[in-house]
Protein backbone atom coordinates (compact mmCIF):
# COMPACT_ATOMS: atom_id res chain seq x y z
CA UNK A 1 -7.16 57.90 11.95
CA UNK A 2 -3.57 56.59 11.49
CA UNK A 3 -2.92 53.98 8.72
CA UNK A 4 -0.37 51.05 9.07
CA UNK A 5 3.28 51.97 9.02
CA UNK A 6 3.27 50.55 5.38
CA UNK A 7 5.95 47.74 5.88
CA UNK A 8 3.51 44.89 5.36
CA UNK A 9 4.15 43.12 8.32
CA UNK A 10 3.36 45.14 11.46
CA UNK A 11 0.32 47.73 12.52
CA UNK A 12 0.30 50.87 15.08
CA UNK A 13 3.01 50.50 17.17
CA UNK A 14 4.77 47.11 15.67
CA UNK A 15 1.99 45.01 16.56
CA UNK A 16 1.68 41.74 14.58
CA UNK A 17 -2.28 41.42 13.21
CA UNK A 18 -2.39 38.90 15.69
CA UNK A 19 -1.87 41.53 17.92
CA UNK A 20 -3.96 43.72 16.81
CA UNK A 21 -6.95 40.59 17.15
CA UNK A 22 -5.74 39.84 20.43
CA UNK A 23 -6.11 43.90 21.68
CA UNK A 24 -9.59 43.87 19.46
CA UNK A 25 -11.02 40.97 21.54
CA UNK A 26 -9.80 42.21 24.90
CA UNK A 27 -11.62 45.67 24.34
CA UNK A 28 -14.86 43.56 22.85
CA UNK A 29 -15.12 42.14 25.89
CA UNK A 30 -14.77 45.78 28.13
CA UNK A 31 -17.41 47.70 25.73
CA UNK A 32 -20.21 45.02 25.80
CA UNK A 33 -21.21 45.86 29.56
CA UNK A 34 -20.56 49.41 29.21
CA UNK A 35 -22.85 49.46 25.35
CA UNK A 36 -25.17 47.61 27.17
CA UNK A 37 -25.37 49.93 30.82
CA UNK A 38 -25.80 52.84 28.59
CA UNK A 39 -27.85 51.41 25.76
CA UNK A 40 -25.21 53.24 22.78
CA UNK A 41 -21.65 54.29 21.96
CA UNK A 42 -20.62 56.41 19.07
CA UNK A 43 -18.09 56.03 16.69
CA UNK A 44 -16.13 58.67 18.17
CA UNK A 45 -16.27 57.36 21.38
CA UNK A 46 -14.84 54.00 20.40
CA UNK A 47 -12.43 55.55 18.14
CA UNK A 48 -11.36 57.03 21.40
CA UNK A 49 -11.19 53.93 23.31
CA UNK A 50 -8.96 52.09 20.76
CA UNK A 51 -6.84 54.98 20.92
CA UNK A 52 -7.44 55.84 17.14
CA UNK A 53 -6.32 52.87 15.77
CA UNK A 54 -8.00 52.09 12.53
CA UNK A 55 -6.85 48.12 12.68
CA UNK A 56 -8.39 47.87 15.96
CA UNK A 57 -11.29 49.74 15.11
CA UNK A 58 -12.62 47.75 12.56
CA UNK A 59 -11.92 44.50 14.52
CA UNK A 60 -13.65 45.82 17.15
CA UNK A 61 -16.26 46.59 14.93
CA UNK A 62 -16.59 43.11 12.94
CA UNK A 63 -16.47 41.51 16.91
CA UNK A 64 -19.37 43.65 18.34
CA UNK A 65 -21.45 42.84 15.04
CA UNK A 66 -20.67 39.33 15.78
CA UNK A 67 -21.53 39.08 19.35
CA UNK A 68 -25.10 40.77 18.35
CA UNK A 69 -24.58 44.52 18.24
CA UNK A 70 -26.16 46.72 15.76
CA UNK A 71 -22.73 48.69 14.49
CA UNK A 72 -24.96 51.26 12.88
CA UNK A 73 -23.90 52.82 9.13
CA UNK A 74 -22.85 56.20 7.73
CA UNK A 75 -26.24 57.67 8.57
CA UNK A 76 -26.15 56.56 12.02
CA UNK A 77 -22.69 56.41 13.33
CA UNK A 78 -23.48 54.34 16.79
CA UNK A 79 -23.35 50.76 18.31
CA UNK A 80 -26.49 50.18 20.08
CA UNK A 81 -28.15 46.46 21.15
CA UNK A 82 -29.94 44.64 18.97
CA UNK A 83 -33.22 44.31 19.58
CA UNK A 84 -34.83 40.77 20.34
C-alpha cells in the first residue's frame, strides 16, 4: 500500500484528511449493501475498491466497525455482518 507523501499536510493525491473522511464515508455507504448481498468482502477486495489507499482504508475500516460490521483480524482477513 502507498504511504502519505510525507509533507504533513496532505494524503494520496493532495487530499486534505478531511478528504480522505469525506471519500471514506462515501465508499462506507457503497460497500454496506454490497457486504451485506454477498454476506463478506476481503481485505483485498476493499483494498481494491479504495484504490490502495492506506488512509482510506483504515477509515473505511474504523466506519464499517462502527456501523456494525465484524472487520475481522490478522487470522481472518474479511468484513462480514455481525451477527444479531
Amino acid at each position: 500500500m502507498k504511504t502519505c507523501d510525507g509533507r504533513g499536510t496532505s494524503y494520496m493525491n493532495g487530499n486534505s484528511y478531511d478528504d480522505c473522511k469525506k471519500i471514506a464515508e462515501d465508499i462506507n455507504t457503497k460497500l454496506k449493501p454490497e457486504i451485506s448481498a454477498h454476506g463478506s468482502m476481503t481485505w483485498t477486495q476493499l483494498s481494491d475498491q479504495v484504490n490502495h489507499d492506506e488512509l482510506v482504508y483504515k477509515l473505511v475500516l474504523k466506519y464499517l466497525r462502527r456501523d456494525g460490521f465484524d472487520i475481522g483480524n490478522s487470522d481472518n482477513p474479511q468484513i462480514t455482518i455481525t451477527p444479531s
